[in-house]
C-alpha atoms as a PDB file:
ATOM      1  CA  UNK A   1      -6.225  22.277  -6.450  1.00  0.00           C
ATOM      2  CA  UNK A   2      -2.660  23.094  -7.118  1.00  0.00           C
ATOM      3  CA  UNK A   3      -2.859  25.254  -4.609  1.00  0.00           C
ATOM      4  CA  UNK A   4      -2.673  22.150  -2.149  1.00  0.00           C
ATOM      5  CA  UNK A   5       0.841  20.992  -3.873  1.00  0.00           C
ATOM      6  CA  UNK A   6       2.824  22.139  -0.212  1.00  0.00           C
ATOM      7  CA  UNK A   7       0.115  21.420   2.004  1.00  0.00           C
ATOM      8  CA  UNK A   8      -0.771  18.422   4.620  1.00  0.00           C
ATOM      9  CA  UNK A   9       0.423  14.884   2.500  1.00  0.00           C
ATOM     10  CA  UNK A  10      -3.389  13.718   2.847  1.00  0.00           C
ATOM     11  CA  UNK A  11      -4.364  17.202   1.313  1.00  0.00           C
ATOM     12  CA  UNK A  12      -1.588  16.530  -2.077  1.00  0.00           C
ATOM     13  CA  UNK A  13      -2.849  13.287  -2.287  1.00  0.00           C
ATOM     14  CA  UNK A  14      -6.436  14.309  -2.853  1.00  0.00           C
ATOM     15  CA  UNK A  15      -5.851  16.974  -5.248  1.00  0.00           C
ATOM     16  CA  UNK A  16      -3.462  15.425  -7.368  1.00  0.00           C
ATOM     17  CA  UNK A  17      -5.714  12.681  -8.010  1.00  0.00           C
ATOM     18  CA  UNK A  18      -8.179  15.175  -8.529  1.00  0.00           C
ATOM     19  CA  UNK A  19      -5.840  16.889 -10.769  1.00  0.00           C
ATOM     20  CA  UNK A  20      -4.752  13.736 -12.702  1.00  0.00           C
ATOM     21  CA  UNK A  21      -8.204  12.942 -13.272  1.00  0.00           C
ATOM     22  CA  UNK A  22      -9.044  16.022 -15.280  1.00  0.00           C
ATOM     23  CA  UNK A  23      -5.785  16.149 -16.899  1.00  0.00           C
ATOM     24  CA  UNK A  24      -6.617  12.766 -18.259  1.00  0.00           C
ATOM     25  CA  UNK A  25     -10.219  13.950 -19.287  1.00  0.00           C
ATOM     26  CA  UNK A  26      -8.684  17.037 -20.663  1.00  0.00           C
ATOM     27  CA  UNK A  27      -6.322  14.946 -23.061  1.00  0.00           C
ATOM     28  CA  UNK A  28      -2.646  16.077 -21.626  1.00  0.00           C
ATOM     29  CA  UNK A  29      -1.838  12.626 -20.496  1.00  0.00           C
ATOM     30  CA  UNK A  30       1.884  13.711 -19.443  1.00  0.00           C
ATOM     31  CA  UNK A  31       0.293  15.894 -16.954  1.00  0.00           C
ATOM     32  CA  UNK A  32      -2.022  13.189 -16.001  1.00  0.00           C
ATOM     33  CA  UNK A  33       0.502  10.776 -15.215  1.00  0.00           C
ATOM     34  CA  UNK A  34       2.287  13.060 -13.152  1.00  0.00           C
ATOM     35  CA  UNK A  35      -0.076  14.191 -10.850  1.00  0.00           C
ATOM     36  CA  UNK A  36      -1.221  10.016 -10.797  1.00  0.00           C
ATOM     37  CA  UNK A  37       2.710   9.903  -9.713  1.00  0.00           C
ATOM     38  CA  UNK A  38       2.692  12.450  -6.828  1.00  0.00           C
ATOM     39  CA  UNK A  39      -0.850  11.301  -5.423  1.00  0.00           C
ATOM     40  CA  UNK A  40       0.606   7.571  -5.326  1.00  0.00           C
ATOM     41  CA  UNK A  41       3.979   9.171  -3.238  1.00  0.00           C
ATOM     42  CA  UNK A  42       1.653  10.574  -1.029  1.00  0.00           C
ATOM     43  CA  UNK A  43      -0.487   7.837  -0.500  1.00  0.00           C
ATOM     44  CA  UNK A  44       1.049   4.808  -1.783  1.00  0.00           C
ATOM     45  CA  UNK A  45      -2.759   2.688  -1.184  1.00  0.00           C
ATOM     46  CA  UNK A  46      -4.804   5.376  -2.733  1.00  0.00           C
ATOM     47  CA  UNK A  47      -7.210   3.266  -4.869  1.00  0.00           C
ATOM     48  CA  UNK A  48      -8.153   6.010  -7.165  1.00  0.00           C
ATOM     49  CA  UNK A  49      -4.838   7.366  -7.643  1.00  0.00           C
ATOM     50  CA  UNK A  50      -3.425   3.972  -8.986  1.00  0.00           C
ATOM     51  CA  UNK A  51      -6.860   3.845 -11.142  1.00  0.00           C
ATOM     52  CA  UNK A  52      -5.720   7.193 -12.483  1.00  0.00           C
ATOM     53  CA  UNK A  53      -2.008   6.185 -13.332  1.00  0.00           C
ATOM     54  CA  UNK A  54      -3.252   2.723 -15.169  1.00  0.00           C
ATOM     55  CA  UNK A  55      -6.132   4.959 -17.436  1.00  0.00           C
ATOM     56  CA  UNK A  56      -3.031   6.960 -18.298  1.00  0.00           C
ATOM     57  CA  UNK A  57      -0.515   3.860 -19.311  1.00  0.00           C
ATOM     58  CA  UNK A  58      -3.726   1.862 -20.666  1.00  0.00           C
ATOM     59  CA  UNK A  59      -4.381   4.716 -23.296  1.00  0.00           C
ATOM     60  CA  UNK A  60      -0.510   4.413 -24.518  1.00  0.00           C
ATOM     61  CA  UNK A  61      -1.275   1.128 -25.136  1.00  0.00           C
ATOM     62  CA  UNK A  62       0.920  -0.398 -21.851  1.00  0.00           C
ATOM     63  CA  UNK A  63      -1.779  -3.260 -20.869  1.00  0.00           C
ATOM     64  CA  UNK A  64       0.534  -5.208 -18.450  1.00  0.00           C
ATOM     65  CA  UNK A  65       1.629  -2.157 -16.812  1.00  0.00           C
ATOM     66  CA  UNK A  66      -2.193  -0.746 -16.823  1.00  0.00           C
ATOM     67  CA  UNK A  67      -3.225  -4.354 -15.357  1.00  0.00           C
ATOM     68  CA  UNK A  68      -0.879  -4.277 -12.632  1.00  0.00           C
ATOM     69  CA  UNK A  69      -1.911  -0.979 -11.244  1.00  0.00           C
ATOM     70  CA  UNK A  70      -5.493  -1.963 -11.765  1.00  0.00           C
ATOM     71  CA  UNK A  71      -4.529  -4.931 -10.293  1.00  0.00           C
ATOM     72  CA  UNK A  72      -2.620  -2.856  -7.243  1.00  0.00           C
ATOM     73  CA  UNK A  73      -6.111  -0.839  -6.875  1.00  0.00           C
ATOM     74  CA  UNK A  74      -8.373  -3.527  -6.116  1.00  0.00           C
ATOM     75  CA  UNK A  75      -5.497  -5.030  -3.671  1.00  0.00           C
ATOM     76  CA  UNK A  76      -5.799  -1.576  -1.958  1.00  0.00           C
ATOM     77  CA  UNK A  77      -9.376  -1.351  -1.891  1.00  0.00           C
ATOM     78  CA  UNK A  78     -11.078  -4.726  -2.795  1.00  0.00           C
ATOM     79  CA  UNK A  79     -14.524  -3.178  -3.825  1.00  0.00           C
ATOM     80  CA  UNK A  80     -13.277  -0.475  -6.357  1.00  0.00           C
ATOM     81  CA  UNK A  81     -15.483  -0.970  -9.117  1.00  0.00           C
ATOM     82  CA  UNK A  82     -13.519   1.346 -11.545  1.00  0.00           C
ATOM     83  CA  UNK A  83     -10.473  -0.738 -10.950  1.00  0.00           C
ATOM     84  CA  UNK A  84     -12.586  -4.080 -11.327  1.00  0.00           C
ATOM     85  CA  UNK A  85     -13.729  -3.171 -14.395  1.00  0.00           C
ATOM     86  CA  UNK A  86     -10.234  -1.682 -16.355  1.00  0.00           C
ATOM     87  CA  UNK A  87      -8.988  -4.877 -14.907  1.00  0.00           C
ATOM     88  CA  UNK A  88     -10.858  -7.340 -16.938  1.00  0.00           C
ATOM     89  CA  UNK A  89     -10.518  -4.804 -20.008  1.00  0.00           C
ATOM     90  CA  UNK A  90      -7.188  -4.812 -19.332  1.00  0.00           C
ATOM     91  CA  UNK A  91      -6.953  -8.897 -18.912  1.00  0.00           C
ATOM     92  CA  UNK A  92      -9.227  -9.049 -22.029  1.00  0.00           C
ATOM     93  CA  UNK A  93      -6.781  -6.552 -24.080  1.00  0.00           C
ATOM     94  CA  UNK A  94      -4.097  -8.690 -23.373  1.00  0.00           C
ATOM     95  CA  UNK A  95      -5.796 -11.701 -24.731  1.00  0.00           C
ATOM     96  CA  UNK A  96      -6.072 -13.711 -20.977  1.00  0.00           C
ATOM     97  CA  UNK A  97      -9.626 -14.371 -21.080  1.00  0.00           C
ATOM     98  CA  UNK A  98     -10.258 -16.703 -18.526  1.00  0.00           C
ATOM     99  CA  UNK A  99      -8.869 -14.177 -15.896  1.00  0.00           C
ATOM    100  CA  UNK A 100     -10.719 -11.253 -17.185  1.00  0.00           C
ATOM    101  CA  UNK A 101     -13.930 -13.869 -17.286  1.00  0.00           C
ATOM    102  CA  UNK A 102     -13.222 -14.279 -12.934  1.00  0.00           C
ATOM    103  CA  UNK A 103     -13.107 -10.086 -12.788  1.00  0.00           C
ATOM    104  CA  UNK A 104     -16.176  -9.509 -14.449  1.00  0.00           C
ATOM    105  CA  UNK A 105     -17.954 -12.575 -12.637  1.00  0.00           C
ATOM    106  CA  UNK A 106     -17.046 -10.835  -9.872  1.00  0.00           C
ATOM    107  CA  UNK A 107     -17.963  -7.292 -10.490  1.00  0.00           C
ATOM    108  CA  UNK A 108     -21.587  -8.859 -12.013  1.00  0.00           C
ATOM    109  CA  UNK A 109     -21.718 -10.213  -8.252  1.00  0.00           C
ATOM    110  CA  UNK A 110     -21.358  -7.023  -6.774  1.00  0.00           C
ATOM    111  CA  UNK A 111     -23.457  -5.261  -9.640  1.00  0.00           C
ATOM    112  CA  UNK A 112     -25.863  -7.453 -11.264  1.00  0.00           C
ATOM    113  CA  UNK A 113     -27.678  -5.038 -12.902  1.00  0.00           C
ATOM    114  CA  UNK A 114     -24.693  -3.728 -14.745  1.00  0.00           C
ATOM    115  CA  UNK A 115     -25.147  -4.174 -18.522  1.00  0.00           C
ATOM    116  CA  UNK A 116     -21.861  -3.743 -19.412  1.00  0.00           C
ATOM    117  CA  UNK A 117     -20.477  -6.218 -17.533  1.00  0.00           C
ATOM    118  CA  UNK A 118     -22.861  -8.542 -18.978  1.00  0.00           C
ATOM    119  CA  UNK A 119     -22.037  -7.877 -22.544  1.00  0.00           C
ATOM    120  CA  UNK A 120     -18.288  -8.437 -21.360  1.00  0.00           C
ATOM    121  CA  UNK A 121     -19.376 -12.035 -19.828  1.00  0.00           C
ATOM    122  CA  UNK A 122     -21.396 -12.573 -23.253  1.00  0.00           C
ATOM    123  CA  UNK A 123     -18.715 -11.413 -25.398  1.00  0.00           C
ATOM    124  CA  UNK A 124     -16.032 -13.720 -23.365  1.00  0.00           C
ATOM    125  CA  UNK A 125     -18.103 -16.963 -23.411  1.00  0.00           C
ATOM    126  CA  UNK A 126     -18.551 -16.129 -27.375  1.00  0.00           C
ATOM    127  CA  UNK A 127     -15.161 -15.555 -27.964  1.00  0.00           C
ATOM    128  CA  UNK A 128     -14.390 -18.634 -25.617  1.00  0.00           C
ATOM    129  CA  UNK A 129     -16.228 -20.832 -28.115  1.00  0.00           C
ATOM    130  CA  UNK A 130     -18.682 -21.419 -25.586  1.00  0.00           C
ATOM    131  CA  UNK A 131     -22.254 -20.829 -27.447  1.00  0.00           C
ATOM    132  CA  UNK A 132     -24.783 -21.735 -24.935  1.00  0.00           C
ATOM    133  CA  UNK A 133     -22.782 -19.622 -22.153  1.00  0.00           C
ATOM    134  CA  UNK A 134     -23.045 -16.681 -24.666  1.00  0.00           C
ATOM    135  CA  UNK A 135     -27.099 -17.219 -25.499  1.00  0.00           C
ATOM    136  CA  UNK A 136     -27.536 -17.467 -22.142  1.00  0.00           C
ATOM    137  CA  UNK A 137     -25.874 -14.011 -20.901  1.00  0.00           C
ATOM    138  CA  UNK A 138     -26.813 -12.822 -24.223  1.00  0.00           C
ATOM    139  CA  UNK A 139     -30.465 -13.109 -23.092  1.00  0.00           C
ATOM    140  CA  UNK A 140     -29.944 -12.009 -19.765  1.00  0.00           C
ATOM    141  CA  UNK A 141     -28.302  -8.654 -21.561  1.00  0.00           C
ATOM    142  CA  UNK A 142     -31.379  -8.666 -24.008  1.00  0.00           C
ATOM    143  CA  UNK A 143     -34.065  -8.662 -20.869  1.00  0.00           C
ATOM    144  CA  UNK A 144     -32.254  -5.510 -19.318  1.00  0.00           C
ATOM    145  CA  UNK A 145     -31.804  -3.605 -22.648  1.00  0.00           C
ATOM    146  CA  UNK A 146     -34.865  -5.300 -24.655  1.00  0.00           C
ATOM    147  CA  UNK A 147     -33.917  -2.532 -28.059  1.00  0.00           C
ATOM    148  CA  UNK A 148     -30.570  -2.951 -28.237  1.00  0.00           C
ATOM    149  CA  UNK A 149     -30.125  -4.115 -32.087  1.00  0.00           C
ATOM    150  CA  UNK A 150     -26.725  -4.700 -31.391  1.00  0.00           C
ATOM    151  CA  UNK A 151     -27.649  -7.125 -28.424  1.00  0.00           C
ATOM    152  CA  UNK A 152     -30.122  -8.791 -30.961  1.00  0.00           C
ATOM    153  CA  UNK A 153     -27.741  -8.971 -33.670  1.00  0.00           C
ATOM    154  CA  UNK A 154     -25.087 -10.692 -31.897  1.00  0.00           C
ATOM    155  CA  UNK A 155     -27.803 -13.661 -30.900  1.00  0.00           C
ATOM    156  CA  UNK A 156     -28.512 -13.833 -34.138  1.00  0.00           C
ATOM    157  CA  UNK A 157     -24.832 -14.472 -35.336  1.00  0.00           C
ATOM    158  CA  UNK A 158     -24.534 -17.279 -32.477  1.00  0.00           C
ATOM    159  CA  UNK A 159     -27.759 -19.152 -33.495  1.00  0.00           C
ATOM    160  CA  UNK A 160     -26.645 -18.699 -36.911  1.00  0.00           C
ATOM    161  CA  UNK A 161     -23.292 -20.401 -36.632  1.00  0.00           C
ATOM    162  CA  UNK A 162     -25.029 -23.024 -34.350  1.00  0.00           C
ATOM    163  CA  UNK A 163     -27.308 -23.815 -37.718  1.00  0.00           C
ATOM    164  CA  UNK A 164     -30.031 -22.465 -35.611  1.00  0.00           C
ATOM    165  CA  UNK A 165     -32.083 -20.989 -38.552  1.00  0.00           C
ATOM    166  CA  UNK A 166     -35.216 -20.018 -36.900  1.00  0.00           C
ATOM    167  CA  UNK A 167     -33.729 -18.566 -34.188  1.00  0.00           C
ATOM    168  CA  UNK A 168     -31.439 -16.339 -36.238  1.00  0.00           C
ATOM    169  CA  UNK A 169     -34.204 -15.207 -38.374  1.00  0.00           C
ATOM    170  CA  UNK A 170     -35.705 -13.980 -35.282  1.00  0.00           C
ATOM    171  CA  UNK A 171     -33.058 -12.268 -33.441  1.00  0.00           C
ATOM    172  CA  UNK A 172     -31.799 -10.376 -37.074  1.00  0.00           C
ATOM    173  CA  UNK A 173     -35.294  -9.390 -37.487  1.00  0.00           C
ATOM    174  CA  UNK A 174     -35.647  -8.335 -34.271  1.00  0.00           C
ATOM    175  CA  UNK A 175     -32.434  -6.096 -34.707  1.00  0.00           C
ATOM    176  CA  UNK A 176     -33.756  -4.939 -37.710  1.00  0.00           C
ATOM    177  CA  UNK A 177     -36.627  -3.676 -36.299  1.00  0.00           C
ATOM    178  CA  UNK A 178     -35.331  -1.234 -33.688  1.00  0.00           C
ATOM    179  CA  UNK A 179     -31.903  -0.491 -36.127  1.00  0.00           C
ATOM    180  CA  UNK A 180     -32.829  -1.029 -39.584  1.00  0.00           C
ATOM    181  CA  UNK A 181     -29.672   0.280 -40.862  1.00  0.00           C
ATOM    182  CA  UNK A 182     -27.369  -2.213 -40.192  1.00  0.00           C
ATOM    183  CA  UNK A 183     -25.626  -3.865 -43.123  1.00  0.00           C
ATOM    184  CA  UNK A 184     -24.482  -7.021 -41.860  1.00  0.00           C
ATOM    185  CA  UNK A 185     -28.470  -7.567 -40.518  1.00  0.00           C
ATOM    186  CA  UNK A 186     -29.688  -6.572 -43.726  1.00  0.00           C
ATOM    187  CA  UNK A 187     -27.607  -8.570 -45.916  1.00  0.00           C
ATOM    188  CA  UNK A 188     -28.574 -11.752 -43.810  1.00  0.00           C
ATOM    189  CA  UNK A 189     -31.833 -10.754 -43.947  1.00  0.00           C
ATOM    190  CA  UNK A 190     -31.694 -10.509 -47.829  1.00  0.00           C
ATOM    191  CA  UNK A 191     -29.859 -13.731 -48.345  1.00  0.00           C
ATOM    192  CA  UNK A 192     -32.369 -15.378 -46.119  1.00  0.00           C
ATOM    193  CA  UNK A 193     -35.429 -14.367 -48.051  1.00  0.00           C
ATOM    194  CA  UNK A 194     -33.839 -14.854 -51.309  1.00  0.00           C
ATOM    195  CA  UNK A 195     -32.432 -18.716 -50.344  1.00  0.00           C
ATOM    196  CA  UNK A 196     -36.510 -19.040 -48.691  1.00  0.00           C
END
């Protein structure tokens, strides 16, 4: 790939990206950036490139830098998925959760069956306050990934702050069942039978 450095400026642009991304997957994130740096000089609107550049800045901990070439990605190719989805991490990193609520609405329109996206809307509409929004995608989660304790334990801390007893009991129990090493499940699960 480095081979390509003095060739055609569609060639460099390929293989630096190419290069970036295994620099970055390889740990030496100097290197990374750089190559992220020459693919984006030779191709300014390369979608993956500017993904590349914001993994780099987003691991240094530069989340408005890493949003706005996320940001820059999808403006370059609207349907980038990669960029969608650093995008709303990066919103949701930065603590703007209503925008990073839009992005992953609208990657879960383009990929509905994506379950991380949906534990991304759950965990927003939680954090939003908004219980019923977070059962709801909760369950929609918990119907694609029916053993996923941590899925079940999370209903069971909603319907336990919404004095949903019942429901709680359930959803811990459930957890418990397919993960019966969790602490926080068991200890609910203990105070629960001791207060019954």
């Amino acid at each position: 790939l480095k081979s390509y450095e003095r060739k055609d400026s569609t060639l460099v642009a390929h293989s630096a990206t190419n290069l970036s991304f295994i620099y970055f997957h390889e740990g030496d994130f100097q290197s990374a950036v750089n190559y992220a740096d020459m693919a984006i000089r030779a191709n300014r609107y390369s979608a993956k490139a500017l993904v590349n550049k914001g993994h780099c800045v987003f691991v240094r901990g530069e989340y408005e830098l890493a949003r706005f070439l996320f940001s820059e990605a999808v403006g370059a190719e609207a349907d980038c998925l990669e960029a969608l989805y650093n995008l709303g991490i990066s919103h949701k990193r930065i603590g703007d959760a209503p925008a990073a609520l839009a992005v992953f609405e609208k990657l879960h329109a383009i990929e509905p069956e994506a379950v991380e996206v949906l534990w991304h809307i759950a965990d927003l509409h939680d954090g939003g306050g908004d219980a019923r929004a977070a059962i709801k995608w909760f369950k929609i989660l918990n119907a694609r990934v029916p053993t996923d304790a941590g899925v079940l334990a999370r209903l069971g801390v909603i319907y336990q702050r919404e004095d949903d007893e019942a429901q709680a009991y359930h959803f811990f129990l459930e957890s418990y069942r397919y993960y019966p090493c969790d602490m926080n499940v068991l200890s609910w699960l203990g105070a629960y039978f001791v207060k019954s």
